[in-house]
Protein backbone atom coordinates (compact mmCIF):
# COMPACT_ATOMS: atom_id res chain seq x y z
CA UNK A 1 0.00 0.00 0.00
CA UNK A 2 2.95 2.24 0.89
CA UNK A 3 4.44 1.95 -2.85
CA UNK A 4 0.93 2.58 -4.54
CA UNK A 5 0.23 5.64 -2.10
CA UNK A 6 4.07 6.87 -3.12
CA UNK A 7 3.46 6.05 -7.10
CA UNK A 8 -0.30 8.28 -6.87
CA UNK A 9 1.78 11.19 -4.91
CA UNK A 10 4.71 11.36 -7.30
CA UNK A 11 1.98 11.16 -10.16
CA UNK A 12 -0.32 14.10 -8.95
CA UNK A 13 3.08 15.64 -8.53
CA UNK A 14 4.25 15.46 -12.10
CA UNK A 15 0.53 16.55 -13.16
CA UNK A 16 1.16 19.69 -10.70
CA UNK A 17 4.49 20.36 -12.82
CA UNK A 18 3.56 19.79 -16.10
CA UNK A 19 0.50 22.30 -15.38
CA UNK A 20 2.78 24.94 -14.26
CA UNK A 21 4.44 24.17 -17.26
CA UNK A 22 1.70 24.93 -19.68
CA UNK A 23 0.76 28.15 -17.88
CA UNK A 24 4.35 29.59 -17.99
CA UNK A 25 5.00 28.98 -21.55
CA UNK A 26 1.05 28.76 -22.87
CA UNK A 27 -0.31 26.91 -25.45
CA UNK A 28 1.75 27.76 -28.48
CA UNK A 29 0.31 28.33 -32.36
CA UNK A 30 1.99 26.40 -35.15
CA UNK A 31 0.57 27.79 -38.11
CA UNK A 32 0.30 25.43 -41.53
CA UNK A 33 -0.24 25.62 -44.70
CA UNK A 34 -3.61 27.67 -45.66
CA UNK A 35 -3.96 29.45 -42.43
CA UNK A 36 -4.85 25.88 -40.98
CA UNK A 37 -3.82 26.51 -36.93
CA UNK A 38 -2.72 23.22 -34.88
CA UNK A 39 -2.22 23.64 -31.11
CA UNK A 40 0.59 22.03 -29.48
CA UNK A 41 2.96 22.65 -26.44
CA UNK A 42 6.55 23.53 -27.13
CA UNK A 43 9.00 26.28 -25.54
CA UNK A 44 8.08 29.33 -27.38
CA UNK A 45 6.87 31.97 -24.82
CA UNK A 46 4.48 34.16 -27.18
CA UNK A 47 1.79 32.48 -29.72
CA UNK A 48 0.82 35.54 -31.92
CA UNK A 49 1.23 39.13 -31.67
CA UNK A 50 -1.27 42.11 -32.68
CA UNK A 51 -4.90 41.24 -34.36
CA UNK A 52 -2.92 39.78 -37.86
CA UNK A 53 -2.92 36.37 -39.22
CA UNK A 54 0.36 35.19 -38.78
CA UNK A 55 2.13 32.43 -41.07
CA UNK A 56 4.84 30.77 -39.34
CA UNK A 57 8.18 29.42 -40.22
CA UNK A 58 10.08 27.36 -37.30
CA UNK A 59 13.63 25.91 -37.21
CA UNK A 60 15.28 24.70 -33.89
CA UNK A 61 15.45 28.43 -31.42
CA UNK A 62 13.97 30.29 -33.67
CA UNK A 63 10.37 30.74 -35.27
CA UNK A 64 9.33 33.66 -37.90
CA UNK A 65 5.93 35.04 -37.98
CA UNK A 66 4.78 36.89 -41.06
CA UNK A 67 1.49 38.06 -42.19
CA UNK A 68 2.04 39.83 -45.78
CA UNK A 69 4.20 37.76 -48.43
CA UNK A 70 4.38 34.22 -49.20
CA UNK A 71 6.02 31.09 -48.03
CA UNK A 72 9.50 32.12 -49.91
CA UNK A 73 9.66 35.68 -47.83
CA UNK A 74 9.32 33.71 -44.78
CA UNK A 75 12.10 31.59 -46.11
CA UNK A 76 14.60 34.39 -46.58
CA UNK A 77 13.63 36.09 -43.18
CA UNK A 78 14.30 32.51 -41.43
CA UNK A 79 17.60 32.75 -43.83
CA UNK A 80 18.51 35.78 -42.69
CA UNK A 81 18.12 35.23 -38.68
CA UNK A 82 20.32 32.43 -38.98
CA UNK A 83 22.75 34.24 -40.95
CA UNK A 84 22.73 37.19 -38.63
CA UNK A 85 23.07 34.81 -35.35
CA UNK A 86 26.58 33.59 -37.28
CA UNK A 87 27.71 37.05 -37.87
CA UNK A 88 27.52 37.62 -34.27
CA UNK A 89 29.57 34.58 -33.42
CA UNK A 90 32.71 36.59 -33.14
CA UNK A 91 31.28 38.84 -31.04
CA UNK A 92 28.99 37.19 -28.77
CA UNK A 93 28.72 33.42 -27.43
CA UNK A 94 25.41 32.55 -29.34
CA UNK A 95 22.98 31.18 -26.32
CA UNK A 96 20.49 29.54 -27.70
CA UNK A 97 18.75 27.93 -25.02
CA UNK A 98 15.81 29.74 -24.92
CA UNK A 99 13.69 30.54 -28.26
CA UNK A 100 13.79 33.53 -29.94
CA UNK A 101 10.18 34.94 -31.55
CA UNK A 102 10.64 37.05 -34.55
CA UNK A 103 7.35 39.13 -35.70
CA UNK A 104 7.46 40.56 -38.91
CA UNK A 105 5.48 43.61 -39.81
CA UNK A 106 4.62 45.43 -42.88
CA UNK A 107 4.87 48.83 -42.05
CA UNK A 108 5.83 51.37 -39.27
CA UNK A 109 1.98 52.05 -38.40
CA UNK A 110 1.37 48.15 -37.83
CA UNK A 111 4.38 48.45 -35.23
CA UNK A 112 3.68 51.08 -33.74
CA UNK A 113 0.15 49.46 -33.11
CA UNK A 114 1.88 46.72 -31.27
CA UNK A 115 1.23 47.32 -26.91
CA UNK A 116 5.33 46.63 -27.02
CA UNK A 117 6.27 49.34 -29.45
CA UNK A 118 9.24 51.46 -28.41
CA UNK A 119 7.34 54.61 -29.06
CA UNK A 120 9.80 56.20 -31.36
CA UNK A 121 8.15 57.27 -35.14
CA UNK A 122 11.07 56.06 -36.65
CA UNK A 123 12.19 52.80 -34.80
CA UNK A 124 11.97 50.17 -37.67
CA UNK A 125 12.82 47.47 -35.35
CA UNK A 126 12.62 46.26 -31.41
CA UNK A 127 13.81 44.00 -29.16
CA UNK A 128 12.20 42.51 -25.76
CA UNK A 129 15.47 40.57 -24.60
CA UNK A 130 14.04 39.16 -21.76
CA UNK A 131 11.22 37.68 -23.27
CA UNK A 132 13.42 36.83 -26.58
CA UNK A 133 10.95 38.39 -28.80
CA UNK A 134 12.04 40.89 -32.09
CA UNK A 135 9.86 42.46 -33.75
CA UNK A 136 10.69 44.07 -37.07
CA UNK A 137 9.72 46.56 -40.24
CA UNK A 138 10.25 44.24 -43.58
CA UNK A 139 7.98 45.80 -46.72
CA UNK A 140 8.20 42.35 -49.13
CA UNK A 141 9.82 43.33 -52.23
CA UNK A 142 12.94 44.47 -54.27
CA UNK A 143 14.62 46.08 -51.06
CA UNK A 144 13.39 43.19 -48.82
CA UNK A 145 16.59 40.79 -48.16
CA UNK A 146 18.77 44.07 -47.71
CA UNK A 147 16.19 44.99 -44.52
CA UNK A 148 16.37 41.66 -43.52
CA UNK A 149 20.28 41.76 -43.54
CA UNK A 150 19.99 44.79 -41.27
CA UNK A 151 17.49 44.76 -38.67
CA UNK A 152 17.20 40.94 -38.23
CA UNK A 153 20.79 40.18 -36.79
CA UNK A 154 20.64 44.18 -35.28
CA UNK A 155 17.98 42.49 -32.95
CA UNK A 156 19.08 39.27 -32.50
CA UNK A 157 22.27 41.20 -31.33
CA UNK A 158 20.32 42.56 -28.29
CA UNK A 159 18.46 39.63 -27.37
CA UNK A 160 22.08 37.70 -27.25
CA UNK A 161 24.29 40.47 -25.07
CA UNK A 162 21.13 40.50 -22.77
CA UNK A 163 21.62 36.55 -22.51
CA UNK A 164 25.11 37.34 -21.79
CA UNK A 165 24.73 40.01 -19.62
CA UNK A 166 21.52 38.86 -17.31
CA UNK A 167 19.44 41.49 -15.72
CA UNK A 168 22.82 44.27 -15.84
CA UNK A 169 22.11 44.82 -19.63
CA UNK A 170 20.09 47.52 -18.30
CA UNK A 171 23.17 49.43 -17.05
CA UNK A 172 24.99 48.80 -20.43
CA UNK A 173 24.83 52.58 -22.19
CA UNK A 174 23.13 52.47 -24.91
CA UNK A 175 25.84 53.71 -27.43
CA UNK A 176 27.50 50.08 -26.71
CA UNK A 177 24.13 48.21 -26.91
CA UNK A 178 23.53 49.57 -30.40
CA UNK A 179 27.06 49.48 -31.26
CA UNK A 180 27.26 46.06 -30.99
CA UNK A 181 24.02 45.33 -32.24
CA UNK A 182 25.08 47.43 -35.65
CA UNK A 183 28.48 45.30 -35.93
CA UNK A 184 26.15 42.60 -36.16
CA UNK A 185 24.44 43.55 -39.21
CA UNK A 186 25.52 41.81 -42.53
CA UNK A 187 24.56 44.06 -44.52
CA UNK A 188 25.22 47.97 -42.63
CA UNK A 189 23.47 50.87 -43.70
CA UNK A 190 26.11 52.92 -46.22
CA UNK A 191 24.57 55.88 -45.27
CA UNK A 192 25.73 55.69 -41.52
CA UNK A 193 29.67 57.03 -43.03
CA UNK A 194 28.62 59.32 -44.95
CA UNK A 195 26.34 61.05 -42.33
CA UNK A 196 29.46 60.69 -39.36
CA UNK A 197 32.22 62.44 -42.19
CA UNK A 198 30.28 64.79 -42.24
CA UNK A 199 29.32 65.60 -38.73
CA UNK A 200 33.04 65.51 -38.00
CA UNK A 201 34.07 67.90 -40.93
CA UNK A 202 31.44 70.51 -39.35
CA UNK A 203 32.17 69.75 -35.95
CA UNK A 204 28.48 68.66 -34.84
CA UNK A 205 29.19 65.37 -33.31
CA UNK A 206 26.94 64.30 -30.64
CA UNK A 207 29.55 63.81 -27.50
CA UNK A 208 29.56 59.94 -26.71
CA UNK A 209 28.59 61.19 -23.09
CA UNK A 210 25.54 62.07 -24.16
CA UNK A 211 24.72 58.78 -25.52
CA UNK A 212 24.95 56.54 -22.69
CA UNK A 213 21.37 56.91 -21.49
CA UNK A 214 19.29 57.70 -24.84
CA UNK A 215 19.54 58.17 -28.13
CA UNK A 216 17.61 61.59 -29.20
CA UNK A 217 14.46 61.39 -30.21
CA UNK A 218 15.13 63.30 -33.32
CA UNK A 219 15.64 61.49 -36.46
CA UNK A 220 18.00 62.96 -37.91
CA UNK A 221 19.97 63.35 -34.74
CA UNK A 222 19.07 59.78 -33.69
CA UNK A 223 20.90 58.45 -37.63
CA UNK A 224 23.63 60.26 -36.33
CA UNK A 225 23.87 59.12 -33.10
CA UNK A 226 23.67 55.24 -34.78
CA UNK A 227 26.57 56.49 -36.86
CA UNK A 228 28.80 57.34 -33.91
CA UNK A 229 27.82 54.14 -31.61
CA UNK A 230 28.71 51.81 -34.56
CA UNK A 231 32.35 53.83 -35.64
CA UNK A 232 33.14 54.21 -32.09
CA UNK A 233 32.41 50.78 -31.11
CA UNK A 234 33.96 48.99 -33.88
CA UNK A 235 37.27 51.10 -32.94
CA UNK A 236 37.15 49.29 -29.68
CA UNK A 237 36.92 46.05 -31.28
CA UNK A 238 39.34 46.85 -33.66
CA UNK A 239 41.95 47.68 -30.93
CA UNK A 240 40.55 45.10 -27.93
CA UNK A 241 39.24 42.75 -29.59
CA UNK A 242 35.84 40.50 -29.09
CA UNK A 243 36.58 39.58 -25.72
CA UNK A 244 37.43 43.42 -24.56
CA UNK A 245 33.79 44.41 -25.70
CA UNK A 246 32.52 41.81 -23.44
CA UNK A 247 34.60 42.69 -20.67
CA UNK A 248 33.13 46.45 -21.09
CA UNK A 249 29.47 44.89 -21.11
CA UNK A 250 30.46 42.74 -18.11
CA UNK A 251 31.95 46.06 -16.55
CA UNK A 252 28.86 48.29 -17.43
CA UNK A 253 26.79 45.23 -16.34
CA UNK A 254 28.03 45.07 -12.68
CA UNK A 255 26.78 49.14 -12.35
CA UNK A 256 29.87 51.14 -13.23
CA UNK A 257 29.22 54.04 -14.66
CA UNK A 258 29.64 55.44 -17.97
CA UNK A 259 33.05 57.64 -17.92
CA UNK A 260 33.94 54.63 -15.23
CA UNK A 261 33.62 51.67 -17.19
CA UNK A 262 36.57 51.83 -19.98
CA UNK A 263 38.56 52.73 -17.07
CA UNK A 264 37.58 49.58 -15.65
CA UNK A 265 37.96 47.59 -18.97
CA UNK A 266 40.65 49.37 -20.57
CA UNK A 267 42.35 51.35 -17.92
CA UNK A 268 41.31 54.57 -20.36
CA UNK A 269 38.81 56.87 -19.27
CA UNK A 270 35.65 56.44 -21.84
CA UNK A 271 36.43 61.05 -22.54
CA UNK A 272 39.90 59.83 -23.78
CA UNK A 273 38.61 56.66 -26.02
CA UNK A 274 36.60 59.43 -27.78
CA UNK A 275 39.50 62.00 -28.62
CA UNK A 276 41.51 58.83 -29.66
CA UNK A 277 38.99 57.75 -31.77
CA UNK A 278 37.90 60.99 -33.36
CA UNK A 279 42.01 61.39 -34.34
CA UNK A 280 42.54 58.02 -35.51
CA UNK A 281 38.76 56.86 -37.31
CA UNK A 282 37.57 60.41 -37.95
CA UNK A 283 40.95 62.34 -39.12
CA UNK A 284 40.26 65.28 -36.31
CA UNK A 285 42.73 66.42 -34.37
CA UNK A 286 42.62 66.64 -30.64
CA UNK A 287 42.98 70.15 -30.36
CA UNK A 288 40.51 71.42 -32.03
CA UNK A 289 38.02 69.41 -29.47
CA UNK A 290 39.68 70.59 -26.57
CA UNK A 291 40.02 74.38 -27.62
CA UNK A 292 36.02 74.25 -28.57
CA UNK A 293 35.73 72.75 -25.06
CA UNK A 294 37.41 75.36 -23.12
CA UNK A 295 36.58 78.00 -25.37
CA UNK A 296 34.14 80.13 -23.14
CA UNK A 297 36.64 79.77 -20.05
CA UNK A 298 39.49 81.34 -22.31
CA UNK A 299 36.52 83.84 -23.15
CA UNK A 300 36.23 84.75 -19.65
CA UNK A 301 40.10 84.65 -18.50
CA UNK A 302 40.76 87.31 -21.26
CA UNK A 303 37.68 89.57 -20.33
CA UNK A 304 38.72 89.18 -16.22
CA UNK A 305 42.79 90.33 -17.85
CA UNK A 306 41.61 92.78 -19.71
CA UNK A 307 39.45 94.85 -17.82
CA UNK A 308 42.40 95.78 -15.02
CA UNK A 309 44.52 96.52 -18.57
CA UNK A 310 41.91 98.56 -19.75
CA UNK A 311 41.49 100.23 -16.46
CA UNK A 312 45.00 100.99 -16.14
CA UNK A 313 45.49 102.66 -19.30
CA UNK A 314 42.76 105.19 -18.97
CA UNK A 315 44.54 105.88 -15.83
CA UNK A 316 47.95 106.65 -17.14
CA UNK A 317 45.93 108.85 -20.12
CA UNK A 318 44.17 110.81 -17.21
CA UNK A 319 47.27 111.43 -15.29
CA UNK A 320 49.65 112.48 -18.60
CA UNK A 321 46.62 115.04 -19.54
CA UNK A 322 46.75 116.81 -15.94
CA UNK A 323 50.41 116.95 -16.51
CA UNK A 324 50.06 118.60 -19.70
CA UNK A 325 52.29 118.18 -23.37
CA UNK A 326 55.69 118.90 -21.16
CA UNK A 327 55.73 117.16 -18.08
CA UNK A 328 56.15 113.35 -19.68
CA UNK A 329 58.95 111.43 -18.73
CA UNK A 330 61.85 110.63 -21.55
């Protein structure tokens, strides 16, 4: 009686867990041929996402959802993941071990629709990394495997460095996030060099200081500040390697702050990285930074000099007039 009073408990018990089970992960949707819709239980922690009717494409970690194109877009956006999560092998230890949801949308107004949008008019892509869900902007057509080449692995990027860095990816500034997440693409935006040449030839770069927290909400500025995240962090790479980016996420991770964290890393303050870069990537020279920097206190030292000067001039005048033409010393 003992064993059959053990074998019920340890029974009811593994019903108890394999409910807990479903209601973590849900009842996921497969989606066939024909719009025909199966139910069955597998790790994938979101079934659909926004009032569309989703095809689905599923291999291993990953699964694509699509809802405008045909079987053959789905197969280049699956294509493309995979391709992106390789590019980001040198960068990143791929993890994985949790699946990845990609939703695909057909326009900006269908993502910005979505509950999880990041709120920003011209944010063509977004990442939950917790959750492991992308969702990106891919119009099917002529242009559609180059978008697929960008914003896929850009993504993918942030869902793997969160996986990497656990619940610190939060304190990682977001001028490395994006960074690495640009290094990732396969196929990079041209237009990202041409805009940063030309913010350094006019001297309107956006001071990497000013990037650790947000990007602006701009879009012009925002390009721009994309531009300068990608250059800057790919000079890191270039001189520390993979494994020095990681140790700067790991740094960030653990709460340092943003001028603190090279320092950390590198043993460079993150204000010296950027003259060093700007010199070596962008052809400027260091002192015209630092002489716009300390411009308005050179401003004030000569105003502070030259009013005593001043003063003292108008004195000797004075005193030579009540003199008169003779009395001036030779």
């Amino acid at each position: 009686m003992k064993t059959i009073r053990r074998t019920v408990v340890l029974i009811v018990i593994a019903g108890l867990a394999a409910l807990n089970i479903q209601q973590a992960y849900g009842q996921s949707l497969i989606e066939m041929e024909e719009g025909n819709i199966h139910q069955g239980m597998d790790n994938f922690i979101r079934s659909d996402d926004g009032p569309f009717e989703w095809q689905t494409l599923q291999d291993g970690a990953l699964r694509v959802s699509w809802y405008e194109g045909d079987a053959n877009f789905g197969q280049a956006a699956l294509r493309a993941a995979q391709a992106g999560l390789e590019s980001m092998r040198p960068l990143v230890p791929l993890d994985l071990s949790q699946p990845i949801e990609i939703f695909i949308y057909a326009n900006m107004g269908d993502l910005r629709s979505t509950s999880n949008s990041s709120g920003q008019d011209w944010a063509a892509g977004h990442a939950d990394p917790a959750l492991g869900v992308v969702r990106v902007v891919i119009e099917p057509g002529t242009e559609q495997d180059i978008r697929l080449e960008q914003r896929l692995p850009h993504e993918l990027m942030h869902v793997m460095l969160y996986r990497r860095a656990g619940a610190g990816y939060r304190h990682i500034p977001v001028w490395l996030r994006e960074g690495m997440a640009m290094l990732a693409e396969t196929y990079p935006n041209p237009d990202y060099d041409r805009v940063l040449a030309d913010a350094a030839s006019t001297g309107t770069l956006i001071p990497l200081k000013d990037l650790c927290a947000s990007f602006p909400a701009n879009a012009g500025q925002a390009f721009l500040a994309y531009a300068e995240s990608r250059s800057f962090t790919g000079y890191l790479r270039d001189t520390y390697g993979a494994d020095g980016l990681l140790s700067l996420a790991a740094s960030y991770a653990d709460g340092v702050d943003c001028e603190r964290g090279t320092e950390r890393a590198f043993g460079v303050s993150l204000s010296r990285l950027e003259l060093d870069w700007r010199e070596r990537v962008l052809g400027q020279t260091t002192l015209g930074p630092a002489l716009r920097n300390i411009l308005p206190y050179l401003v004030l030292l000569c105003l502070v000099l030259l009013v005593p000067v001043l003063g003292g001039l108008s004195t000797v005048r004075r005193k030579g007039k009540d003199r008169g033409p003779e009395s001036y010393i030779r």
